[in-house]
C-alpha atoms as a PDB file:
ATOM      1  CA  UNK A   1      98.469 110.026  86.932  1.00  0.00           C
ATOM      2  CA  UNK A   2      99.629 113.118  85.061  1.00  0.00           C
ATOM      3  CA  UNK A   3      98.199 116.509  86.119  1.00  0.00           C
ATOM      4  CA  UNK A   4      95.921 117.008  82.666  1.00  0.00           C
ATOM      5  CA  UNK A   5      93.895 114.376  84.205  1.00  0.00           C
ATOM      6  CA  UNK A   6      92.851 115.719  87.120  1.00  0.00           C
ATOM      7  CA  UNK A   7      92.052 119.178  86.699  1.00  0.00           C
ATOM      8  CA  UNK A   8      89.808 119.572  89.820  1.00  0.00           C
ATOM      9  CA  UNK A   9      92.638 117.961  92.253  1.00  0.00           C
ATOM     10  CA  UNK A  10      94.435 120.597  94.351  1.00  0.00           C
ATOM     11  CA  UNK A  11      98.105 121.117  92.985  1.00  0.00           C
ATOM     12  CA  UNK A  12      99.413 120.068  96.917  1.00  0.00           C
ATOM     13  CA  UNK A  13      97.288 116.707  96.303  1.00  0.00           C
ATOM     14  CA  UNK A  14      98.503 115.739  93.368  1.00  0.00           C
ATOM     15  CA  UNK A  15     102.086 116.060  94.505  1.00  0.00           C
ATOM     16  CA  UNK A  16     101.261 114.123  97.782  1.00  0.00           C
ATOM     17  CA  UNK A  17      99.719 111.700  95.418  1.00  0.00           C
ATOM     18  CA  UNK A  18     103.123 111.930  93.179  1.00  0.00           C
ATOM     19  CA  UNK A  19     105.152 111.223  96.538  1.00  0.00           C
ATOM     20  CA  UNK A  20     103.397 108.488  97.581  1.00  0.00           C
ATOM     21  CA  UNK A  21     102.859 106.511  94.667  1.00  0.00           C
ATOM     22  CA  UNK A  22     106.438 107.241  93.279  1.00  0.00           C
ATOM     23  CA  UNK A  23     108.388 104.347  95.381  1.00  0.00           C
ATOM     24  CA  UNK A  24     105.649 101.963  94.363  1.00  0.00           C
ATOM     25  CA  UNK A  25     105.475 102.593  90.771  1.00  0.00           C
ATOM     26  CA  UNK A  26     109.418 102.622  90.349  1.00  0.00           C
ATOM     27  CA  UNK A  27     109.724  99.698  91.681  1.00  0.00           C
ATOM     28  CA  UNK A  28     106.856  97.955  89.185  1.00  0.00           C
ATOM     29  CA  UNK A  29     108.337 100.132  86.245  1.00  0.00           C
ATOM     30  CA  UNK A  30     111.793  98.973  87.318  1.00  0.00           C
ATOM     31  CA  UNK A  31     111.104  95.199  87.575  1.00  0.00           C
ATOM     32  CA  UNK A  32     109.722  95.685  83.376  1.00  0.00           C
ATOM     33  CA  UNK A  33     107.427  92.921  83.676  1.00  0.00           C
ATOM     34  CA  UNK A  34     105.443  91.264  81.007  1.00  0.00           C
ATOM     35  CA  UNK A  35     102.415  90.335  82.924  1.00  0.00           C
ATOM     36  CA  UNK A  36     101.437  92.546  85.849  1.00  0.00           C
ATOM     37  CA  UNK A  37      98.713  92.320  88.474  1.00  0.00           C
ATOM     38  CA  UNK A  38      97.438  94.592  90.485  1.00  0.00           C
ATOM     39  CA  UNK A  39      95.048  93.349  93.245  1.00  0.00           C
ATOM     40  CA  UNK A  40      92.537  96.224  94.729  1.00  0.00           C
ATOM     41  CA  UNK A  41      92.919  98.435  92.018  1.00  0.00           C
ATOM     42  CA  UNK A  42      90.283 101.195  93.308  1.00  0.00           C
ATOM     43  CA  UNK A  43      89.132 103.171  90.828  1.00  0.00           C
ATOM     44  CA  UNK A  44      92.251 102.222  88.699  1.00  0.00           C
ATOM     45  CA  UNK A  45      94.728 105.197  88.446  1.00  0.00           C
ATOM     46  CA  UNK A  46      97.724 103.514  89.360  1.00  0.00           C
ATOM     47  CA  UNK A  47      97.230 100.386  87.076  1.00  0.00           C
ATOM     48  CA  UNK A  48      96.344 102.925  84.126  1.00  0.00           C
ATOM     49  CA  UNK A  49     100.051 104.597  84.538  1.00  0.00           C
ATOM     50  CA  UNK A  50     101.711 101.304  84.700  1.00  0.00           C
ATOM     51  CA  UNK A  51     100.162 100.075  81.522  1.00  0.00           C
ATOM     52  CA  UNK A  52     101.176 103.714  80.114  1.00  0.00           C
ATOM     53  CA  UNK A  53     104.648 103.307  81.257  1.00  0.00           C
ATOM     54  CA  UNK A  54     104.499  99.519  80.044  1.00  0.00           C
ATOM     55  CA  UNK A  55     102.866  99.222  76.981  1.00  0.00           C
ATOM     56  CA  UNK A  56     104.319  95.752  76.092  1.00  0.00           C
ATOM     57  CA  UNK A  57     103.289  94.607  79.393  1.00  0.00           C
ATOM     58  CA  UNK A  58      99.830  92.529  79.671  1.00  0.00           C
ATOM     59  CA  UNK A  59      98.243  94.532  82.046  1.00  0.00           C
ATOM     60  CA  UNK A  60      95.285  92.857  84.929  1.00  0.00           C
ATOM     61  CA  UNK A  61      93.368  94.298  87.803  1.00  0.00           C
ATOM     62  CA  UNK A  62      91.260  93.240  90.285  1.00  0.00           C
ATOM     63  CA  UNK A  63      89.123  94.786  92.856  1.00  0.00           C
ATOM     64  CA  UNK A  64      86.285  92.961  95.596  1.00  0.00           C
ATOM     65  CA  UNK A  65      83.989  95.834  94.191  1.00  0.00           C
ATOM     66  CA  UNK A  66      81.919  95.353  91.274  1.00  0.00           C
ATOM     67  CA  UNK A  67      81.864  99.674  90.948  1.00  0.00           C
ATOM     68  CA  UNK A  68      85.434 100.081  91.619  1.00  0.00           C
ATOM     69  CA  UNK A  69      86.552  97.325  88.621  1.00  0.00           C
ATOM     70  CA  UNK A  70      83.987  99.288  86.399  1.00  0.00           C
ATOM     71  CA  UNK A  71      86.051 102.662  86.915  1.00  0.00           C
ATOM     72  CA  UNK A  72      89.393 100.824  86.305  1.00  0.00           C
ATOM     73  CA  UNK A  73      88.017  99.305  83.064  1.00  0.00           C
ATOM     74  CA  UNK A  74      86.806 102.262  81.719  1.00  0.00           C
ATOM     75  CA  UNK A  75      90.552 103.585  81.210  1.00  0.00           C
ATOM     76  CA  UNK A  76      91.125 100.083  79.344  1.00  0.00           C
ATOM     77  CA  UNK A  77      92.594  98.108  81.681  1.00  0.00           C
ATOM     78  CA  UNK A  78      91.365  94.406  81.684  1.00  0.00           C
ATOM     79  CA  UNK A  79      90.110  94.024  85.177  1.00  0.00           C
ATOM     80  CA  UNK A  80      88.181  91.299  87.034  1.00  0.00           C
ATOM     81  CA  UNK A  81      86.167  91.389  90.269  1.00  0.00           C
ATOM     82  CA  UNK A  82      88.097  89.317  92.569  1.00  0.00           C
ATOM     83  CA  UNK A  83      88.687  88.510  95.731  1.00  0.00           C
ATOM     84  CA  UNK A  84      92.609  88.851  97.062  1.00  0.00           C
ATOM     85  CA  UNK A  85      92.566  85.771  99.100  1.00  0.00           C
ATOM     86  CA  UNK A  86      90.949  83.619  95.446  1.00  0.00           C
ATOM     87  CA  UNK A  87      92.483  85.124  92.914  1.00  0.00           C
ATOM     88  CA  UNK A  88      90.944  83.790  89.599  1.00  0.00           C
ATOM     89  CA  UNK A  89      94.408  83.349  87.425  1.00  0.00           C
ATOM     90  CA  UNK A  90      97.039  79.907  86.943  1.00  0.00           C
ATOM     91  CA  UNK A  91      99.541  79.553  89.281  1.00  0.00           C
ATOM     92  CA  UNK A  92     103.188  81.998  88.044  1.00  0.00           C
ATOM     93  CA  UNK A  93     100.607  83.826  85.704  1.00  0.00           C
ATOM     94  CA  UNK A  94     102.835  87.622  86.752  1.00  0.00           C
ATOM     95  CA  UNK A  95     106.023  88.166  86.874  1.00  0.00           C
ATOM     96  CA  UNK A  96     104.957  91.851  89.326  1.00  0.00           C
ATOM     97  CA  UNK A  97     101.777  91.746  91.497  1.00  0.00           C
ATOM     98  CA  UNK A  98     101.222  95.184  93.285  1.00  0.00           C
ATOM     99  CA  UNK A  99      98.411  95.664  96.236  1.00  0.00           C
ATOM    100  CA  UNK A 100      98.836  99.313  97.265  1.00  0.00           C
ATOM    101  CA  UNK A 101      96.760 100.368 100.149  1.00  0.00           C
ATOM    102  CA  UNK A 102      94.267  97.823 100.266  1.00  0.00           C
ATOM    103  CA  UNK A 103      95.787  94.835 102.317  1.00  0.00           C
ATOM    104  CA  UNK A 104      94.734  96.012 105.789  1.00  0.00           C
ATOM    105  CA  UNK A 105      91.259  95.738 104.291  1.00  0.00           C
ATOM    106  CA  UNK A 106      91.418  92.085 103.527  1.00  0.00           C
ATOM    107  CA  UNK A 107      90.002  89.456 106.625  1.00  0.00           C
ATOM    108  CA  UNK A 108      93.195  86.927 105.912  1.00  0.00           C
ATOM    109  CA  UNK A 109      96.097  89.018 104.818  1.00  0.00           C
ATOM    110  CA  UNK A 110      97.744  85.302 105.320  1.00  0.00           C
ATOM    111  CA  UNK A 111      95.328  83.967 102.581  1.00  0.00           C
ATOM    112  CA  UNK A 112      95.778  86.775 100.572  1.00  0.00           C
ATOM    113  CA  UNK A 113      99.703  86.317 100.585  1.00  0.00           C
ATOM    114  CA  UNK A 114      99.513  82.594  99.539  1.00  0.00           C
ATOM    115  CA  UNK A 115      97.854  83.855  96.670  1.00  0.00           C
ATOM    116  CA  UNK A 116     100.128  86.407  95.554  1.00  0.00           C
ATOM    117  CA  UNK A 117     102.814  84.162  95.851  1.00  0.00           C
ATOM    118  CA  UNK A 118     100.891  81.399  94.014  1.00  0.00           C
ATOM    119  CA  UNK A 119     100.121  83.436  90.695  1.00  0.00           C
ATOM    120  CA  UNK A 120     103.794  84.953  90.815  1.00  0.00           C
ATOM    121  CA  UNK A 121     106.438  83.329  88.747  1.00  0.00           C
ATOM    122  CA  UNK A 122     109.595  82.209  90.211  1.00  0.00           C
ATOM    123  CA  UNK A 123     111.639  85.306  90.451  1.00  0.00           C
ATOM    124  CA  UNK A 124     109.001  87.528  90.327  1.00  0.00           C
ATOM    125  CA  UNK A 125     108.304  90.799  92.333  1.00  0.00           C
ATOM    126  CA  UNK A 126     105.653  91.468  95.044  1.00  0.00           C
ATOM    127  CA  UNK A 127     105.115  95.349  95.714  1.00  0.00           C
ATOM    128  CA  UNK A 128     103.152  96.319  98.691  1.00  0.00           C
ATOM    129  CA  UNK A 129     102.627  99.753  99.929  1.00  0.00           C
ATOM    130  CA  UNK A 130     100.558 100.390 103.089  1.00  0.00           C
ATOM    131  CA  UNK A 131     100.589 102.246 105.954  1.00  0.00           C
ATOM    132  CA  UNK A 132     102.470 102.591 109.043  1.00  0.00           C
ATOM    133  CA  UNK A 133     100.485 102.422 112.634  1.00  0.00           C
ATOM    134  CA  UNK A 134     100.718 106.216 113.600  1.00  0.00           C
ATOM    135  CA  UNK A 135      99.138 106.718 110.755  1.00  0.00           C
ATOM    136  CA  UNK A 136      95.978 109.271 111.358  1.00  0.00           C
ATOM    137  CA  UNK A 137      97.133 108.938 115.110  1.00  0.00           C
ATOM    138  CA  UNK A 138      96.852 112.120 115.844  1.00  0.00           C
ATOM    139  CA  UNK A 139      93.452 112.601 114.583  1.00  0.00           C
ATOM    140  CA  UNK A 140      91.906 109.775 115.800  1.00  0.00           C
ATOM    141  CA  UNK A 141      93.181 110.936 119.611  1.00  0.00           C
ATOM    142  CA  UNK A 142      92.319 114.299 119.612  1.00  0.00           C
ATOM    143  CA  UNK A 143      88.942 113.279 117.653  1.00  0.00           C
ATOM    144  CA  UNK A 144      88.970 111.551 121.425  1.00  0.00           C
ATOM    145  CA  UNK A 145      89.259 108.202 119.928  1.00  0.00           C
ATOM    146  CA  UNK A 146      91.879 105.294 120.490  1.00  0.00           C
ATOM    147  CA  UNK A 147      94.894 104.183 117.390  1.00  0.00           C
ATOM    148  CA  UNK A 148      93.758 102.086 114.909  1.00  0.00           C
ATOM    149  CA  UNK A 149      95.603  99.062 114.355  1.00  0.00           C
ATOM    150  CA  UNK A 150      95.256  97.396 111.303  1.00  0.00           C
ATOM    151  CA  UNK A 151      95.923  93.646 109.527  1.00  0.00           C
ATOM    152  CA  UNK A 152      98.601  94.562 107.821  1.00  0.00           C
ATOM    153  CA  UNK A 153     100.756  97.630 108.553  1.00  0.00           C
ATOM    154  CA  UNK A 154     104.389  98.874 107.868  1.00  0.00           C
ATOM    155  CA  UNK A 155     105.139  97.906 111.393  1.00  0.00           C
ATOM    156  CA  UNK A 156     104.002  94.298 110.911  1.00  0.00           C
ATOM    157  CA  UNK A 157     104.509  94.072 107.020  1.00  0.00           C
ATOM    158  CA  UNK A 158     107.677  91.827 107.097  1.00  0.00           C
ATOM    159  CA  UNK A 159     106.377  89.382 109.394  1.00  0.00           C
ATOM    160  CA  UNK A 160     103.428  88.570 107.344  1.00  0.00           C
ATOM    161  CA  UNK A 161     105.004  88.706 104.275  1.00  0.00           C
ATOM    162  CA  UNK A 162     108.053  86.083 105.347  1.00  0.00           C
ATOM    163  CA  UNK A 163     106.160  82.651 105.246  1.00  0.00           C
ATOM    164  CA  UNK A 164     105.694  83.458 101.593  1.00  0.00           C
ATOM    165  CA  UNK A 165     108.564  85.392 100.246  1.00  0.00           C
ATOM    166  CA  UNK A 166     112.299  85.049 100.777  1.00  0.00           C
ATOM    167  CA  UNK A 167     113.568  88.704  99.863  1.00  0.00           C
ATOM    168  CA  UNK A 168     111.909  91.273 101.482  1.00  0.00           C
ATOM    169  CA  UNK A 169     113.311  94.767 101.065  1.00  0.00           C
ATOM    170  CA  UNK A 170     111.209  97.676 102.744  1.00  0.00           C
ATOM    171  CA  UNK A 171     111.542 101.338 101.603  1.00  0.00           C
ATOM    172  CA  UNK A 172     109.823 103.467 104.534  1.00  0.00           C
ATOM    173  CA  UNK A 173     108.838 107.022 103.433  1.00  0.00           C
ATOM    174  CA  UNK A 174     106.353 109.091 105.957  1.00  0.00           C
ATOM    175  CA  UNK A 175     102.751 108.885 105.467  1.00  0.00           C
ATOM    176  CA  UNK A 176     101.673 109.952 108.788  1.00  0.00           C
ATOM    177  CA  UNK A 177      98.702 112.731 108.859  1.00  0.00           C
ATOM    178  CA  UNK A 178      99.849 116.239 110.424  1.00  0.00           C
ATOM    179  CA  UNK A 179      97.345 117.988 111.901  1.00  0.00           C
ATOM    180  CA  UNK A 180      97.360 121.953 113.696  1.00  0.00           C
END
């Protein structure tokens, strides 16, 4: 997302937004794929950079919400409501799927995974960002609440993600909310 676009975002947003994204989107811009997924696209800002960084690439995203597919295809990217655990494409139909953020919403991560792994081609590349269990910790206890732990976390990532993929590499960068 460049900065023009966002006028009315903080600058100390955008370059946590910057941060957080960067690892991701490296790693899709880096793998130069020619079909590329993105499952739970959100209101689409990610997906939009990739197909402005990949021009050549045919560019897809999905999201469970009818309102949040609307705001990705209004910055003309073909997008689909979908669900991630029934993906609606042929088996090896993307060489890169991406889900950032959005697997510890989904009720069968497992599911889920057996469908990214079915609409990847052989040799393709799975990026996943979520985030790590202390996440909002510190809020959530002195809000005098309990830690939330979710589906699919950067503590339990790997395990999850093993029945369906054979190279996992993890990149760990810190997320975790800082309150005072």
């Amino acid at each position: 997302m460049r900065r023009a676009d966002m006028p009315a975002l903080p600058r100390r947003l955008y370059k946590r937004w910057l941060r957080l994204q960067g690892p991701a989107f490296a790693a899709v811009v880096a793998a130069a794929p020619s079909d590329y997924l993105e499952i739970g696209c959100g209101t689409g800002e990610f997906v939009a950079e990739v197909s402005e960084a990949l021009p050549q690439a045919r560019t897809v995203a999905t999201d469970r919400s009818e309102t949040m597919a609307l705001a990705t295809a209004r910055r003309g990217v073909l997008t689909q409501v979908a669900l991630a655990d029934d993906l609606p494409f042929a088996d090896a139909s993307f060489d890169v799927v991406y889900a950032g953020w959005m697997l510890y919403h989904v009720p069968d991560v497992d599911a889920a995974l057996a469908e990214v792994r079915r609409v990847l081609r052989p040799g393709g590349t799975f990026v996943a960002a979520t985030n790590g269990d202390r996440h909002l910790a510190d809020l959530l206890t002195e809000a005098g609440g309990t830690r939330l732990l979710t589906g699919f976390s950067s503590e339990n990532a790997e395990q999850q993600l093993a029945p369906h993929f054979g190279d996992i590499a993890r990149e760990d960068f810190d997320t975790r909310a800082h309150f005072t």
